[in-house]
Structures are given as structure tokens and as C-alpha cells.
N, C-alpha and C. Protein backbone atom coordinates (compact mmCIF):
# COMPACT_ATOMS: atom_id res chain seq x y z
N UNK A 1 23.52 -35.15 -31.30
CA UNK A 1 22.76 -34.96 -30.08
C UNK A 1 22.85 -33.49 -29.68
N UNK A 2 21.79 -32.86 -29.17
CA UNK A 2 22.16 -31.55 -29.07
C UNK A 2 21.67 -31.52 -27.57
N UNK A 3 22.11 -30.55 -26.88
CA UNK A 3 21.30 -30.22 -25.60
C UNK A 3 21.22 -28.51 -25.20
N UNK A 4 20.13 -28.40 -24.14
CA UNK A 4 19.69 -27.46 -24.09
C UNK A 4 20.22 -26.82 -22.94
N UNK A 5 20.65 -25.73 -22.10
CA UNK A 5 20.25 -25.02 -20.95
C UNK A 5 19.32 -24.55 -20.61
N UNK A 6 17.95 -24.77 -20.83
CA UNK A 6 16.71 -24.21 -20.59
C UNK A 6 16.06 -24.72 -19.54
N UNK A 7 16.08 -25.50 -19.01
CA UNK A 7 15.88 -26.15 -18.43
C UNK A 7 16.64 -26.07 -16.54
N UNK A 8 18.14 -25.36 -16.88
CA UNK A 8 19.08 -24.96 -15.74
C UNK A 8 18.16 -23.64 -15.53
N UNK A 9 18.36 -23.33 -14.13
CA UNK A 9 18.29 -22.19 -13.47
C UNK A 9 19.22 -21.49 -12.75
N UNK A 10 19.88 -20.11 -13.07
CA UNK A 10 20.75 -19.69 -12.12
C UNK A 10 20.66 -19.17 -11.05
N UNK A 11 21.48 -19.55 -10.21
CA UNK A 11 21.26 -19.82 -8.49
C UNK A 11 21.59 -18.47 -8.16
N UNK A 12 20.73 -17.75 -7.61
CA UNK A 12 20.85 -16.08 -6.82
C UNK A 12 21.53 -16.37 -5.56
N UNK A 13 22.38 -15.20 -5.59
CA UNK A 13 22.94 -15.23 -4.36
C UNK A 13 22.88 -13.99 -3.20
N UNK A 14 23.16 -13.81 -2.44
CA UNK A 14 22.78 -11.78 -1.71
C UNK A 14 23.46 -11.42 -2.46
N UNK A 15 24.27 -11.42 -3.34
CA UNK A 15 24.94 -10.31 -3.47
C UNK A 15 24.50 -9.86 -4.91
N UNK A 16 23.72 -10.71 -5.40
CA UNK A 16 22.54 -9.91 -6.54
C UNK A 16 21.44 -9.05 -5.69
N UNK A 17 21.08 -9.11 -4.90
CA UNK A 17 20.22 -8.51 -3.94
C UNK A 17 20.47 -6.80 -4.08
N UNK A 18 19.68 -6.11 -4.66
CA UNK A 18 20.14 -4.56 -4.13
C UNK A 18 19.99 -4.43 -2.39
N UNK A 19 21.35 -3.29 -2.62
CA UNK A 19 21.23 -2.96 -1.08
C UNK A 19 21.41 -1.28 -0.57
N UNK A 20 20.93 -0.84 -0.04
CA UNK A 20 20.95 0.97 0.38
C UNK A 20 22.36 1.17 1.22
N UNK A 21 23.06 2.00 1.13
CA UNK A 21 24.02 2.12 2.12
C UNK A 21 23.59 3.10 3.35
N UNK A 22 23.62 2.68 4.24
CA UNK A 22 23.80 3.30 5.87
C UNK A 22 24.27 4.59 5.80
N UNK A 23 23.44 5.40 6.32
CA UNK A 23 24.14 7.03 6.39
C UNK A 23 25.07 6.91 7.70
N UNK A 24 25.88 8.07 7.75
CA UNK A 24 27.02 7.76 8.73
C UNK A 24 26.01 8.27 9.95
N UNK A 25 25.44 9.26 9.80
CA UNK A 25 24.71 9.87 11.25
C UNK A 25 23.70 8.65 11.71
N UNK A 26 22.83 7.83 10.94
CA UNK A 26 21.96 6.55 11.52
C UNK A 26 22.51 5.72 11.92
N UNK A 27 23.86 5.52 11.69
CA UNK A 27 25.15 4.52 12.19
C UNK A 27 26.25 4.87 13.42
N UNK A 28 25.85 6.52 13.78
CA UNK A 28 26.43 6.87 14.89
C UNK A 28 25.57 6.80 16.25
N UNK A 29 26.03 5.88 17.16
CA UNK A 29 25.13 5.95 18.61
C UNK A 29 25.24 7.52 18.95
N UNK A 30 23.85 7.76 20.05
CA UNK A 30 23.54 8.72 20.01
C UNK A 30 24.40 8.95 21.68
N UNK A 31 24.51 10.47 21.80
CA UNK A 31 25.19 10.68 23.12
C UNK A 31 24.46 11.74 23.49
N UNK A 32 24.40 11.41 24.91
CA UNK A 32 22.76 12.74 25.70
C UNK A 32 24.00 13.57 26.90
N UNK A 33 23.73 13.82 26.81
CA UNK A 33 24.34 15.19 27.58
C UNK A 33 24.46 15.05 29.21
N UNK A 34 25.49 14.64 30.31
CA UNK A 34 25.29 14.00 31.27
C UNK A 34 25.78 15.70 32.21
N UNK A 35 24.88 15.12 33.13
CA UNK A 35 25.23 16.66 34.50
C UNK A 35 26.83 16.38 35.14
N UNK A 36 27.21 17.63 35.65
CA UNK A 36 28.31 17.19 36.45
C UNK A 36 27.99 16.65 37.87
N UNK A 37 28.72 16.56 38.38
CA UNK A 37 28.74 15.55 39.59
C UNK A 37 27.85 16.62 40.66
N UNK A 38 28.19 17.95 40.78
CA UNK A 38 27.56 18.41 41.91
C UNK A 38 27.08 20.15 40.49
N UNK A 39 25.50 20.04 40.05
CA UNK A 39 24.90 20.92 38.70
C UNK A 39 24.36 22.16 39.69
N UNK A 40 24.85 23.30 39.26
CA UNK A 40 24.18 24.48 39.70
C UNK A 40 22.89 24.39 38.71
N UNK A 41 21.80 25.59 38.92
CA UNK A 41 20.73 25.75 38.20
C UNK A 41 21.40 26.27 36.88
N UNK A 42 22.38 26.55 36.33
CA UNK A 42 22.74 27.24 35.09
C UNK A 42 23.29 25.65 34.29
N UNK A 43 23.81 24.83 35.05
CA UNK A 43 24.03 23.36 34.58
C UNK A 43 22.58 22.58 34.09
N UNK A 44 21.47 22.96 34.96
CA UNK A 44 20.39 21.95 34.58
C UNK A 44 19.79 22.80 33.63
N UNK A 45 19.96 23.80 33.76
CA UNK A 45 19.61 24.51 32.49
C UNK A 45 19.95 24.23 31.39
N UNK A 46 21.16 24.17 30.60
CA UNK A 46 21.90 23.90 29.75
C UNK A 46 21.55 22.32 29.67
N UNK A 47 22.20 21.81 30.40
CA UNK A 47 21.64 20.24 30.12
C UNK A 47 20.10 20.39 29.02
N UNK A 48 19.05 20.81 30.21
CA UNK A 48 17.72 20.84 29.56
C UNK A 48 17.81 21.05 28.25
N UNK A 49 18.28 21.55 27.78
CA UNK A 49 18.60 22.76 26.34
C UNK A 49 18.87 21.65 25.48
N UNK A 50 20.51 21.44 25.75
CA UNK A 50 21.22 20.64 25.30
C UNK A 50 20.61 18.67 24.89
N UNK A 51 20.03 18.44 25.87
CA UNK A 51 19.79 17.25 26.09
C UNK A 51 18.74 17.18 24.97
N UNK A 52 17.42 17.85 25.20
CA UNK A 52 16.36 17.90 23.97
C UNK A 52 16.82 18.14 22.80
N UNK A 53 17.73 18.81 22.52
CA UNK A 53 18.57 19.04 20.70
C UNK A 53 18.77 17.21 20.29
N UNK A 54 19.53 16.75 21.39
CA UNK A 54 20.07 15.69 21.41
C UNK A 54 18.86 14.81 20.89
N UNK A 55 18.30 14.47 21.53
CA UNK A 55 17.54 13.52 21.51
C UNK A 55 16.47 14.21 19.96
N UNK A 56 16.07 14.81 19.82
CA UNK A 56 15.85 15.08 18.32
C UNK A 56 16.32 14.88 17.25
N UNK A 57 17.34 15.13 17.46
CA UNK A 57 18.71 14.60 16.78
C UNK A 57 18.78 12.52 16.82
N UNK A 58 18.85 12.51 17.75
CA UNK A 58 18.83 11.19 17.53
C UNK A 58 17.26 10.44 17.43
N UNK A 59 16.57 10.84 17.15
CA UNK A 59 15.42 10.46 16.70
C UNK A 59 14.81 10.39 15.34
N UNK A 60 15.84 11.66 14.67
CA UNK A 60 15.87 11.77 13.14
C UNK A 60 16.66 10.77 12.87
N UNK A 61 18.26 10.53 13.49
CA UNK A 61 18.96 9.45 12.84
C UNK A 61 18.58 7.85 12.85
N UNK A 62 17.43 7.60 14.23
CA UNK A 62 16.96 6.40 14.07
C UNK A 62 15.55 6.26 13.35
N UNK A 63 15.08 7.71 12.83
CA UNK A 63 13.94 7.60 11.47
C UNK A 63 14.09 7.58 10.24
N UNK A 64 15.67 7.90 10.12
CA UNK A 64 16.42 7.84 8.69
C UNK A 64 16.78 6.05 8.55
N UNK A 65 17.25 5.60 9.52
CA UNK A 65 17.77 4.11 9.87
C UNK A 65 16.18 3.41 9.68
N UNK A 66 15.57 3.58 9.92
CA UNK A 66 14.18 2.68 9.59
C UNK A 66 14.09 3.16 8.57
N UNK A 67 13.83 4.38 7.97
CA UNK A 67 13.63 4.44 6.27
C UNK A 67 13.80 3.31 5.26
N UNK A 68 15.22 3.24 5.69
CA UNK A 68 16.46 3.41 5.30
C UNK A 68 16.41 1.31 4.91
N UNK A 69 16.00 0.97 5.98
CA UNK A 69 15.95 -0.36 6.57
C UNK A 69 14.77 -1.15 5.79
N UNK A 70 13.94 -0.22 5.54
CA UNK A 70 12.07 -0.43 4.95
C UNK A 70 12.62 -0.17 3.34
N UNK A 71 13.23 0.41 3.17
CA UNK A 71 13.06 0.88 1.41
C UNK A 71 14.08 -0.44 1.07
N UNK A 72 14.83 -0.62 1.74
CA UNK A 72 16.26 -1.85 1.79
C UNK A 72 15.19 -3.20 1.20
N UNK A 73 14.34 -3.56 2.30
CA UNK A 73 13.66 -4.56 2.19
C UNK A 73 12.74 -4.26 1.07
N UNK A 74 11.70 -3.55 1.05
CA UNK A 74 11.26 -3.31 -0.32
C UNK A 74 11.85 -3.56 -1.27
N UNK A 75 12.79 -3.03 -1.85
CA UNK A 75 14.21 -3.20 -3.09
C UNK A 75 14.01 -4.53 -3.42
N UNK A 76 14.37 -5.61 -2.17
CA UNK A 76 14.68 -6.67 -2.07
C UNK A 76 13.88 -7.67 -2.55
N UNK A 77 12.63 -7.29 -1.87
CA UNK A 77 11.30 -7.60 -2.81
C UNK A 77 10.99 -8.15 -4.19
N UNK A 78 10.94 -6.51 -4.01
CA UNK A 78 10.84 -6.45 -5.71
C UNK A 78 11.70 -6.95 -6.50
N UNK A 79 13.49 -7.40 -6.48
CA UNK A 79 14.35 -7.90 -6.71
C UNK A 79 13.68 -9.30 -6.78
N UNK A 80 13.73 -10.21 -5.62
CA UNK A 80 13.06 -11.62 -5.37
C UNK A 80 11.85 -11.76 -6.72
N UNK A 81 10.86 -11.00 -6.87
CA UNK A 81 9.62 -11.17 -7.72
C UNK A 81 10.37 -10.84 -8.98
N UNK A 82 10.77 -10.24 -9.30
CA UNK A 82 11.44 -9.88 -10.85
C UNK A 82 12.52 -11.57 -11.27
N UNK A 83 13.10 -11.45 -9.88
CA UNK A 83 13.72 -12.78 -10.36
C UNK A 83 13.15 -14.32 -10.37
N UNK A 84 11.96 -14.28 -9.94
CA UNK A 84 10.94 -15.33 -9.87
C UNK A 84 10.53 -15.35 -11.22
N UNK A 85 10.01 -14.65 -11.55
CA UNK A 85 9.15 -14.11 -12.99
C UNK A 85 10.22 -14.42 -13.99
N UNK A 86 11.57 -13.86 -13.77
CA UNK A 86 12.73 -14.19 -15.01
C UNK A 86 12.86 -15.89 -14.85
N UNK A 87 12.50 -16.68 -13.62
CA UNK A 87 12.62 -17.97 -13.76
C UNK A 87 11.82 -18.49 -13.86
N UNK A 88 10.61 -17.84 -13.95
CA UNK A 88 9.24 -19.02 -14.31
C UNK A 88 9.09 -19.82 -15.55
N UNK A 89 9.01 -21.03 -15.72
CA UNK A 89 8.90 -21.92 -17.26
C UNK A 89 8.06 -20.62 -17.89
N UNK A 90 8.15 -21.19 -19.21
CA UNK A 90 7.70 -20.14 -20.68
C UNK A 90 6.07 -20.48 -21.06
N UNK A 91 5.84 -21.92 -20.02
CA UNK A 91 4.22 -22.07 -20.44
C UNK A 91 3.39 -21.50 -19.04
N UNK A 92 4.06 -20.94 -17.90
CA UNK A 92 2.73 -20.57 -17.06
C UNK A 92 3.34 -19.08 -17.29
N UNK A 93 2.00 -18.64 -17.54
CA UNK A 93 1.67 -17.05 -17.56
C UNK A 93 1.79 -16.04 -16.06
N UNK A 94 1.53 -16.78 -14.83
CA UNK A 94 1.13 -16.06 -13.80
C UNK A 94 2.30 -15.78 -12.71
């Protein structure tokens, strides 16, 4: 009697899944620049300055984090369909 495994399919798990690693700056909360309690005009100045760097700054690290997040899922995708296709029976073509 002979038997086959052709017929078994192996069970994917996440951790076949490719995955992107997190840059440390898209993973750091962002911190804005707070006035002191009683701001001369040379304080709101600086703030002003300061505060807009900031927030640029953290606008790149949460456009790197969506990149980052979108190419992740893509990967994943394409992972899922490659492994569909490696499990499809040998008589459908599509």
C-alpha cells in the first residue's frame, strides 16, 4: 500500500509572513515645545521657531510609519498570493 502527501497542505502561520522593522524615530512620540508659565516676546519667538522644526519632524516620522505600514502590507500580499498559487491542486491553472 503506498500513500501520498499530496494531497496535505501546510498550514501558514504569521510568522512565515514577511515583516519590515519599525524605524526608531516613527516609533518615537513626538514632543512640541511648551511656553513657560509667564513667555516674554523672545520665548514666543523661539517657541515659534522651535515648535515648526518639531512638528516637521514629526510629520516625516509619521510619513515614514505609513510607508513603512503600506509596503508591510503589500509584502504580505504578495506573500498570501505566492502561497495560494504554491497550494493550488496541479490541475487548475488560474
Amino acid at each position: 500500500m503506498m500513500t501520498s502527501c499530496a494531497g496535505q497542505h501546510l498550514i501558514s502561520t504569521a510568522a512565515d509572513s514577511p515583516q519590515i522593522e519599525m524605524t526608531a524615530q516613527a516609533r518615537a512620540a513626538c514632543s512640541l515645545h511648551r511656553l513657560p508659565a509667564e513667555p516674554t516676546q523672545a520665548d514666543l519667538e523661539i517657541g515659534y521657531a522651535t515648535r515648526g522644526a518639531q512638528l516637521v519632524a514629526c510629520d516625516g516620522a509619521r510619513a515614514a510609519a505609513v510607508a513603512i505600514h503600506d509596503a508591510e502590507h503589500e509584502l504580505e500580499a504578495r506573500h498570501a498570493e505566492a502561497r495560494d498559487r504554491r497550494l493550488r491542486p496541479w490541475w487548475r491553472f488560474w
